[in-house]
PDB file of N, CA and C in Angstrom:
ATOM      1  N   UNK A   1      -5.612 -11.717 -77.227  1.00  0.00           N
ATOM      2  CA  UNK A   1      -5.782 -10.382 -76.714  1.00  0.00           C
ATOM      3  C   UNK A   1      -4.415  -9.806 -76.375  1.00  0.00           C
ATOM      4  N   UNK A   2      -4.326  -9.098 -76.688  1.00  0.00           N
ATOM      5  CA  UNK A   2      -2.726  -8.232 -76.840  1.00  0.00           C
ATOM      6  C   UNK A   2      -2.814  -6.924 -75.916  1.00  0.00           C
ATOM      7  N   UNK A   3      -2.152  -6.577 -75.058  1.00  0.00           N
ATOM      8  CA  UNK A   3      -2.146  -5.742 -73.871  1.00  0.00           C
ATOM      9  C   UNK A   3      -1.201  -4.944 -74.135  1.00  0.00           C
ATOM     10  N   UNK A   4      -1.776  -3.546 -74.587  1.00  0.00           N
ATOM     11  CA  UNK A   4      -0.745  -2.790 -74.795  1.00  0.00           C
ATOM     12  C   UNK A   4       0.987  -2.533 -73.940  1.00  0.00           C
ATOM     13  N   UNK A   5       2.077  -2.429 -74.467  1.00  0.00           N
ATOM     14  CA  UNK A   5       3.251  -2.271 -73.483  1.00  0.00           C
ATOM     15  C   UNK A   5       3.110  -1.186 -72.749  1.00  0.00           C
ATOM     16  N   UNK A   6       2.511  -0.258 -73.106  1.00  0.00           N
ATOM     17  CA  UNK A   6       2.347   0.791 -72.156  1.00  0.00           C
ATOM     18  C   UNK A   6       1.312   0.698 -70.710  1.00  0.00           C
ATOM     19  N   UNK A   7      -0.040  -0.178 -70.813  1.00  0.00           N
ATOM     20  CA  UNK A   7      -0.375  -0.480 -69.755  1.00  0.00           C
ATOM     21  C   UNK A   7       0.341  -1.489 -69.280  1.00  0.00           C
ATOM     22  N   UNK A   8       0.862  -2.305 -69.722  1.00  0.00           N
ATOM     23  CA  UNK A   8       1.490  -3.147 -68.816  1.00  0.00           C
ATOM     24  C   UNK A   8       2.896  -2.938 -68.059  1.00  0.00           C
ATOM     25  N   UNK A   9       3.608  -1.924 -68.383  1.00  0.00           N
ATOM     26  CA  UNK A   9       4.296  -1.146 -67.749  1.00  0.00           C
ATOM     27  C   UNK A   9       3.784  -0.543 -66.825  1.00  0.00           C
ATOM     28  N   UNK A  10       2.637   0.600 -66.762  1.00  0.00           N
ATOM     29  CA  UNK A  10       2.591   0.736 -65.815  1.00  0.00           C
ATOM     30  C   UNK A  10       1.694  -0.134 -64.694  1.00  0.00           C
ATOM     31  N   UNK A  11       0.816  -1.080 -65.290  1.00  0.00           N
ATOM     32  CA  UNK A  11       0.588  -2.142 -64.077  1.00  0.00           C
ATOM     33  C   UNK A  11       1.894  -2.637 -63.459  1.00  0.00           C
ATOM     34  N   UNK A  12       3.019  -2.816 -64.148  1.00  0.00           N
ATOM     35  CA  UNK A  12       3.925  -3.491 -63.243  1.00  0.00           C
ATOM     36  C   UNK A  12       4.951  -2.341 -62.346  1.00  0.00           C
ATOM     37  N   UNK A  13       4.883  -1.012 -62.852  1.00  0.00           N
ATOM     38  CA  UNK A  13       4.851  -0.226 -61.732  1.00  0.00           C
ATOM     39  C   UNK A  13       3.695   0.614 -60.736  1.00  0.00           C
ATOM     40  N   UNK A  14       2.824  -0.115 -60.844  1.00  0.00           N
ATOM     41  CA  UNK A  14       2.163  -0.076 -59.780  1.00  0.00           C
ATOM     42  C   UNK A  14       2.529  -1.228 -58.643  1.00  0.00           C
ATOM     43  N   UNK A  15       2.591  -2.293 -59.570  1.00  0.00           N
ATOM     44  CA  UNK A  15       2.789  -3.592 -58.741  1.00  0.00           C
ATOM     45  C   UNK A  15       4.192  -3.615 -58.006  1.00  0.00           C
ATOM     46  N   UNK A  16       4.873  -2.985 -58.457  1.00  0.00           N
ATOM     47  CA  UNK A  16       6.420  -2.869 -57.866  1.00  0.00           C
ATOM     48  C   UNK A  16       6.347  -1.896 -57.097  1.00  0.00           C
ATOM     49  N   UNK A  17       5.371  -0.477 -57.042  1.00  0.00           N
ATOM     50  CA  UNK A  17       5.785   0.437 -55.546  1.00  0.00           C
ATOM     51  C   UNK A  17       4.636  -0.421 -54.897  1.00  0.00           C
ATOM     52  N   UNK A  18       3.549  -1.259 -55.127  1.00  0.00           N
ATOM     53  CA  UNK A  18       2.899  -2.240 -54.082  1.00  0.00           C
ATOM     54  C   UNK A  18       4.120  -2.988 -53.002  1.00  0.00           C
ATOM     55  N   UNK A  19       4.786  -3.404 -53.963  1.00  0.00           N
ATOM     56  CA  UNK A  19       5.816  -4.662 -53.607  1.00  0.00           C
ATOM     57  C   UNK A  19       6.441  -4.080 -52.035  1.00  0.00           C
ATOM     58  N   UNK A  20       7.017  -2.911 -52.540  1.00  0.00           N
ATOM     59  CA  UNK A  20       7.956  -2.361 -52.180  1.00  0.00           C
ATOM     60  C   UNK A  20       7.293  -1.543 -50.707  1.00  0.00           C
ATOM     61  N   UNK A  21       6.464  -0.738 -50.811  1.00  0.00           N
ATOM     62  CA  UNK A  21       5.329  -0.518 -49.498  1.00  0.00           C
ATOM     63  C   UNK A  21       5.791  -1.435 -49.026  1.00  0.00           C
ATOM     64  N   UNK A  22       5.236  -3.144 -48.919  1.00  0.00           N
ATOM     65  CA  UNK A  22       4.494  -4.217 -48.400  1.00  0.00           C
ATOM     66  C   UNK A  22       6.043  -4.562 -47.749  1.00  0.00           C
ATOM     67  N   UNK A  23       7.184  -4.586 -48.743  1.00  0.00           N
ATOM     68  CA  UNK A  23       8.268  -5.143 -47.599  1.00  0.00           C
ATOM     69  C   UNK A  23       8.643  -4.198 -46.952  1.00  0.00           C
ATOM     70  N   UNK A  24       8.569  -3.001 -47.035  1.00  0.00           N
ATOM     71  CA  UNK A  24       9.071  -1.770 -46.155  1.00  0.00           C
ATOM     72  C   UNK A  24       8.359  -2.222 -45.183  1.00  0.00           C
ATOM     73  N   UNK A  25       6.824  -2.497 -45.354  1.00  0.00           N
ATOM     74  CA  UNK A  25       6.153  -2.558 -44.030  1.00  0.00           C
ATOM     75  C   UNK A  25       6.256  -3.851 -42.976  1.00  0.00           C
ATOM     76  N   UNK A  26       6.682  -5.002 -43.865  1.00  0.00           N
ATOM     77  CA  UNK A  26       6.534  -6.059 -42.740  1.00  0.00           C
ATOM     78  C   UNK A  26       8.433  -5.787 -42.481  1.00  0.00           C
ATOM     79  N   UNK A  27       9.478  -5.468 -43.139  1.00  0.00           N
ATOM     80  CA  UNK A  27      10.811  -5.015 -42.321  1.00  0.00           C
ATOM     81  C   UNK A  27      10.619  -4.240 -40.835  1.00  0.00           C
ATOM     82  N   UNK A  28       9.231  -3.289 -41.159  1.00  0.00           N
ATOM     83  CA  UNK A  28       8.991  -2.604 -39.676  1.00  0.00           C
ATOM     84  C   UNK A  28       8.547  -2.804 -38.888  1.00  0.00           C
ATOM     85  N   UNK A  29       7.453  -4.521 -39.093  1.00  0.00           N
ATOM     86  CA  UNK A  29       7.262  -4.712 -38.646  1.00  0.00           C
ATOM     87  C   UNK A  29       7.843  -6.160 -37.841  1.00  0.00           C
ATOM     88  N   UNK A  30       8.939  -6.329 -38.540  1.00  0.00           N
ATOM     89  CA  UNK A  30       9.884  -7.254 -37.940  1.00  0.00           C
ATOM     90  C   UNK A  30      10.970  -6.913 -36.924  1.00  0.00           C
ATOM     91  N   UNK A  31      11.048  -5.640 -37.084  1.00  0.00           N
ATOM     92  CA  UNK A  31      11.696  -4.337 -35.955  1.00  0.00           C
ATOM     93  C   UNK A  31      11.395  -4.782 -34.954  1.00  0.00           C
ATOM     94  N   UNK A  32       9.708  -4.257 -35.049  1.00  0.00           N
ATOM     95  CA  UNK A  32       8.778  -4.036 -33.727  1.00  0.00           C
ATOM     96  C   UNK A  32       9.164  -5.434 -32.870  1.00  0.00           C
ATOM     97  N   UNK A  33       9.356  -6.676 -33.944  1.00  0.00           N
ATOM     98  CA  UNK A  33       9.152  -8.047 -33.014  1.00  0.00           C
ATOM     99  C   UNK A  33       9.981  -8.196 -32.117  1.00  0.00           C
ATOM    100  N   UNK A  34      11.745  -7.598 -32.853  1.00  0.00           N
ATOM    101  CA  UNK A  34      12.427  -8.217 -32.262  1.00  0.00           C
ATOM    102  C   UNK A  34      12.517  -7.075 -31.028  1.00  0.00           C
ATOM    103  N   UNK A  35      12.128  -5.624 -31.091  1.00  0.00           N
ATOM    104  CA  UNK A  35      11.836  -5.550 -29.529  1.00  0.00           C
ATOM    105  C   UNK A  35      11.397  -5.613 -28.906  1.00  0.00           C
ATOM    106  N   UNK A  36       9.756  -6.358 -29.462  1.00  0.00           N
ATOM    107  CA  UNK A  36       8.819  -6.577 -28.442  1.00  0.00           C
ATOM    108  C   UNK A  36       9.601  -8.142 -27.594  1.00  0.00           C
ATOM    109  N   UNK A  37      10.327  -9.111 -28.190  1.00  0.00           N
ATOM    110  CA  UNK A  37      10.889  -9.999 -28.010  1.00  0.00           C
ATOM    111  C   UNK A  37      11.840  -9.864 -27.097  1.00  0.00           C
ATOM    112  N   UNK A  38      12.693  -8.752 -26.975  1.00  0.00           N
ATOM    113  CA  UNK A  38      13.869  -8.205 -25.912  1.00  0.00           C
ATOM    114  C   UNK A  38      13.067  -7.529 -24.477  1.00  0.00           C
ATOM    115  N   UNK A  39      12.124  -6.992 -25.161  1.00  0.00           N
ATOM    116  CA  UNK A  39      11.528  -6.616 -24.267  1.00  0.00           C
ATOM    117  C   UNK A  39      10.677  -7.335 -23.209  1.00  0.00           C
ATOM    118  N   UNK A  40       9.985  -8.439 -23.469  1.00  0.00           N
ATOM    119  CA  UNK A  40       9.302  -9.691 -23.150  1.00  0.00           C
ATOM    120  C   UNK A  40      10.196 -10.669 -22.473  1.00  0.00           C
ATOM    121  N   UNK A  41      12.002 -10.682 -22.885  1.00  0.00           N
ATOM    122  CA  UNK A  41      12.802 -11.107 -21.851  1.00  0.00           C
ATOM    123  C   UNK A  41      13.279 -10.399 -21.018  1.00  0.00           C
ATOM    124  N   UNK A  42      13.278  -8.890 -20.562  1.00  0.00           N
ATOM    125  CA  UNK A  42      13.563  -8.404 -19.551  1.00  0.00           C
ATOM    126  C   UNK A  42      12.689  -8.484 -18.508  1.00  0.00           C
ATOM    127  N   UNK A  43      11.379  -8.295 -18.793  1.00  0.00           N
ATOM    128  CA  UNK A  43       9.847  -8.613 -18.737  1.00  0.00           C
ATOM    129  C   UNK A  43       9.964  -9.763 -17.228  1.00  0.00           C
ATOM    130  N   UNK A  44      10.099 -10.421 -17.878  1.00  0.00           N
ATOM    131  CA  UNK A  44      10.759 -12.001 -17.654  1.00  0.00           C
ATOM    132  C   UNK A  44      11.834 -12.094 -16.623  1.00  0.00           C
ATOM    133  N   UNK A  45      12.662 -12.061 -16.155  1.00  0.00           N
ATOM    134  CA  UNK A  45      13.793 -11.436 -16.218  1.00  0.00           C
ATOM    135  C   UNK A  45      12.952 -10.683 -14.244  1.00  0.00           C
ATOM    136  N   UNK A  46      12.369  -9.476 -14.895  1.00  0.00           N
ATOM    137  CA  UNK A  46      11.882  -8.627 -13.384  1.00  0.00           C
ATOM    138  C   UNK A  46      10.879  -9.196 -12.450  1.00  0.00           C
ATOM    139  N   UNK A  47      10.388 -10.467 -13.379  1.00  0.00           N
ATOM    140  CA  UNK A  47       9.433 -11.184 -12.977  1.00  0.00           C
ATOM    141  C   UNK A  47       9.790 -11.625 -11.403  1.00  0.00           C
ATOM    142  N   UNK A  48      10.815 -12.739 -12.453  1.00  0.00           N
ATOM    143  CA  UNK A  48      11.635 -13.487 -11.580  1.00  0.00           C
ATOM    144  C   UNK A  48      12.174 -12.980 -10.477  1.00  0.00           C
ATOM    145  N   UNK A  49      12.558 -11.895 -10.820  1.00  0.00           N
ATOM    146  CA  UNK A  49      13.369 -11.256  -9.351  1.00  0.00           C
ATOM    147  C   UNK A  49      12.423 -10.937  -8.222  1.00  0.00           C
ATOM    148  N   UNK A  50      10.906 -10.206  -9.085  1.00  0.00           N
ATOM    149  CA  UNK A  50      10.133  -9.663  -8.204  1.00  0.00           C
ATOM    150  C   UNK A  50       9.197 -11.119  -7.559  1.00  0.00           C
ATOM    151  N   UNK A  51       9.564 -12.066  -7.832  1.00  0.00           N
ATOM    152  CA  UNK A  51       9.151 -13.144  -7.098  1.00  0.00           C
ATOM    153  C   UNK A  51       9.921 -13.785  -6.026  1.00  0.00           C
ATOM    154  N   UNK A  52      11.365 -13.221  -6.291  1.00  0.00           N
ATOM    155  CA  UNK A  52      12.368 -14.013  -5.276  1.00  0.00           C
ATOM    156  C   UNK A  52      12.099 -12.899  -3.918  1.00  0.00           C
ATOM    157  N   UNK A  53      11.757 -11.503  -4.384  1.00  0.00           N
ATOM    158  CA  UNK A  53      11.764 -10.919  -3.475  1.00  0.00           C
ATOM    159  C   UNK A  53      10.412 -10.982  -2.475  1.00  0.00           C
ATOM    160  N   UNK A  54       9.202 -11.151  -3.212  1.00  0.00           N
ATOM    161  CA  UNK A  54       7.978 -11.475  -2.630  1.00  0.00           C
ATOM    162  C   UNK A  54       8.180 -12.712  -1.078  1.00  0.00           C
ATOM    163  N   UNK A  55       8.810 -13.634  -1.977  1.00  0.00           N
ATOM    164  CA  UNK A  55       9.300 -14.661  -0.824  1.00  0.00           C
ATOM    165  C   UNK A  55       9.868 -14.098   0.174  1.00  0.00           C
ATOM    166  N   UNK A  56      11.104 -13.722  -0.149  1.00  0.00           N
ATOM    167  CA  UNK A  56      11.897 -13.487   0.938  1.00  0.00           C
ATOM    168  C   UNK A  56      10.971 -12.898   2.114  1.00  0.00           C
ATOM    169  N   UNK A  57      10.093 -11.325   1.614  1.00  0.00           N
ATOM    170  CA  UNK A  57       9.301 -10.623   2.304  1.00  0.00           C
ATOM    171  C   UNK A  57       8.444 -11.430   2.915  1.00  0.00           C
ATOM    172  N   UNK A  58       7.934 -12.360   2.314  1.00  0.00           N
ATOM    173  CA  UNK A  58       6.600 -13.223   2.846  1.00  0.00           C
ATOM    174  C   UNK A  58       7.441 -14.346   4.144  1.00  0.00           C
ATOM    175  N   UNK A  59       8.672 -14.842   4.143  1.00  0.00           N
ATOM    176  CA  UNK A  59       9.322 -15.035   4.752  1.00  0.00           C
ATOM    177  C   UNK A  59       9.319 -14.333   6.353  1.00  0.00           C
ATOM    178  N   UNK A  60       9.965 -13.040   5.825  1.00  0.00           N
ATOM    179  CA  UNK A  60       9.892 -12.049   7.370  1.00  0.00           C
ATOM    180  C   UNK A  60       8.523 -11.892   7.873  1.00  0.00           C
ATOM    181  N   UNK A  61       7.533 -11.783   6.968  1.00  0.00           N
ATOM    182  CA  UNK A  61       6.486 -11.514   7.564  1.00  0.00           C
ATOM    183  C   UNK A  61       5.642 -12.528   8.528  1.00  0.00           C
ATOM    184  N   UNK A  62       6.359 -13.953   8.066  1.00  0.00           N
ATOM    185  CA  UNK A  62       5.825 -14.822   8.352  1.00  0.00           C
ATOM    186  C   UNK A  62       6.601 -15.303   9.994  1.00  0.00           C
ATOM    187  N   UNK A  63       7.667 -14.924   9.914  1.00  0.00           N
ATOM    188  CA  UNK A  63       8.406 -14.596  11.413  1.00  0.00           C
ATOM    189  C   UNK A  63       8.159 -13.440  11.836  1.00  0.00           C
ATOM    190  N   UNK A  64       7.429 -12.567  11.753  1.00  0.00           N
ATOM    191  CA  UNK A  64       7.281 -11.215  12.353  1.00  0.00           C
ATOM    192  C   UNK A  64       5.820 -11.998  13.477  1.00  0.00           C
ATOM    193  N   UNK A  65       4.846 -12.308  12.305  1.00  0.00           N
ATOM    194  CA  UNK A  65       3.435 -13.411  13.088  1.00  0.00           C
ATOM    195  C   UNK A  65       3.713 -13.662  14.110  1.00  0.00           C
ATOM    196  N   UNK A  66       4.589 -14.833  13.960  1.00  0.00           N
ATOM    197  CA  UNK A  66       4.768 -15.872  14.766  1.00  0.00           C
ATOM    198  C   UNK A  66       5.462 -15.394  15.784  1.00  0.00           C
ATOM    199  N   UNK A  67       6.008 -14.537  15.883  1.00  0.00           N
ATOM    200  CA  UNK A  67       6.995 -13.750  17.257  1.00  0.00           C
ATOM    201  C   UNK A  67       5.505 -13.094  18.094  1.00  0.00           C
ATOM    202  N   UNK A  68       5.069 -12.174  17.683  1.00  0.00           N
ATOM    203  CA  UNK A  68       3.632 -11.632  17.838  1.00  0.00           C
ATOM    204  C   UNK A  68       2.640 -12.503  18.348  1.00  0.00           C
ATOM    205  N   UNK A  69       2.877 -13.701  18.205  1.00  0.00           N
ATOM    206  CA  UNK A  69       1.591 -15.009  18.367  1.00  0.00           C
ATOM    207  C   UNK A  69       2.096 -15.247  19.634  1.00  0.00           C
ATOM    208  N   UNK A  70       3.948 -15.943  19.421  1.00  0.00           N
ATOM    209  CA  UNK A  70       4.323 -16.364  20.644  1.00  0.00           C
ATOM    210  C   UNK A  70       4.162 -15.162  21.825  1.00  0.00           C
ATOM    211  N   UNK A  71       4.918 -13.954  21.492  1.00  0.00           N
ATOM    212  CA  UNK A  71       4.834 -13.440  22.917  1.00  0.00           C
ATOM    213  C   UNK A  71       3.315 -12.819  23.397  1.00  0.00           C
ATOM    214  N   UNK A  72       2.309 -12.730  22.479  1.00  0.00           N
ATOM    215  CA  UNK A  72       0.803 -13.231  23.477  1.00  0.00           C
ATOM    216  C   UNK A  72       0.752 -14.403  23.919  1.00  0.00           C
ATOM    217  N   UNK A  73       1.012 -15.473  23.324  1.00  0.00           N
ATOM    218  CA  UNK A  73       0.725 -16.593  24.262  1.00  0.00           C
ATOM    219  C   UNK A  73       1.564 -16.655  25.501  1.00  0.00           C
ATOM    220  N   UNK A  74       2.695 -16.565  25.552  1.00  0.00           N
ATOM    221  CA  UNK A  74       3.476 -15.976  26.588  1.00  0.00           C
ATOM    222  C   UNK A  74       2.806 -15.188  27.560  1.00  0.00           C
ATOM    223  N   UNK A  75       2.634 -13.887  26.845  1.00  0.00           N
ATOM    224  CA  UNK A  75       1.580 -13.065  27.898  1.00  0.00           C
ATOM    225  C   UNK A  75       0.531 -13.694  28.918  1.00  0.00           C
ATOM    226  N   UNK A  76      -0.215 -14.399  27.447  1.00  0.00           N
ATOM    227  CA  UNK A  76      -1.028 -15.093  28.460  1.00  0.00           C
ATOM    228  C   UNK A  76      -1.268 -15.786  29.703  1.00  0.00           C
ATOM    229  N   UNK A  77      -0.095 -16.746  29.319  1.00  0.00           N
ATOM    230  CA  UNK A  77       0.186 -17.854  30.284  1.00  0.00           C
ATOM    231  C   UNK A  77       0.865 -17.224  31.753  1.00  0.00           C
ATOM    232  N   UNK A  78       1.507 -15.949  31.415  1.00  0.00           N
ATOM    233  CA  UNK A  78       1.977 -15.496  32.644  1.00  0.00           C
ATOM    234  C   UNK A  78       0.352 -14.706  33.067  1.00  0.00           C
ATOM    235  N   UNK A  79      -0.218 -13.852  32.359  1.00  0.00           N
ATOM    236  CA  UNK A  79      -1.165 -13.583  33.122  1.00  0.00           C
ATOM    237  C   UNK A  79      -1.854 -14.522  34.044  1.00  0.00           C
ATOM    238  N   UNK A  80      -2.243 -15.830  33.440  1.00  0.00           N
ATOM    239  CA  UNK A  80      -3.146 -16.266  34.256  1.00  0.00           C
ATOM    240  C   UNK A  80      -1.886 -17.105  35.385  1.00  0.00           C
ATOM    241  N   UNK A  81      -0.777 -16.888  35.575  1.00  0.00           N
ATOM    242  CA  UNK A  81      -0.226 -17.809  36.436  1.00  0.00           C
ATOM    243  C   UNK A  81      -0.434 -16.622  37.543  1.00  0.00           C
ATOM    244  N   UNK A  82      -0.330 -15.450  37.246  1.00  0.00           N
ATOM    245  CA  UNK A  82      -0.246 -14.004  38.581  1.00  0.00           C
ATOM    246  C   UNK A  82      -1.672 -13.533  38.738  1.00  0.00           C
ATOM    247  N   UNK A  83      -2.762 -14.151  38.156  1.00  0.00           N
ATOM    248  CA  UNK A  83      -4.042 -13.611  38.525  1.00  0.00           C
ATOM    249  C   UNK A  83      -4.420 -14.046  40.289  1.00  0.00           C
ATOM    250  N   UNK A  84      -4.302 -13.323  40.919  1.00  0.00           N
ATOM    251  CA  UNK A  84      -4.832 -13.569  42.457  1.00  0.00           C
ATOM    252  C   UNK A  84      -5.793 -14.316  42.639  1.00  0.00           C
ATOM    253  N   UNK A  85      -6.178 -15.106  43.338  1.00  0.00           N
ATOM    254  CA  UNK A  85      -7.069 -16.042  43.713  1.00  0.00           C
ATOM    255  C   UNK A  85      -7.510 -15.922  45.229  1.00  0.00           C
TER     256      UNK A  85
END
């Protein structure tokens, strides 16, 4: 079976602006990676910080309590030492 040169020309330019689409498209989509990739380490990156800072905060807050705890108990103990009897 013998395939004319003329269709087979243009099957193979069909097949060549196929080609050519298909790497245009995964080049753009190799773009996208490498900034979804830069982006995913800054990401990363604010994480970290916004965790060092959580601490720290959870830190003060956790001495803010305990000041608050002590000077009621304080309170307390003086109240009941001046309650009249």
């Amino acid at each position: 079976m013998d395939i004319p040169e003329k269709v087979c020309k243009e099957r193979h330019r069909a097949l060549d602006e196929k080609f050519s689409r298909h790497e245009k498209w995964i080049g753009e989509h190799e773009n996208k990676l490498d900034k979804l990739e830069r982006s995913d380490a800054k990401n990363t990156i604010q994480i970290e910080n916004l965790t060092k800072a959580i601490g720290a905060q959870t830190k003060a807050i956790w001495g803010l309590v305990s000041s608050v705890a002590l000077m009621l108990i304080g309170f307390l103990i003086w109240y009941i030492q001046n309650v009249p009897q």
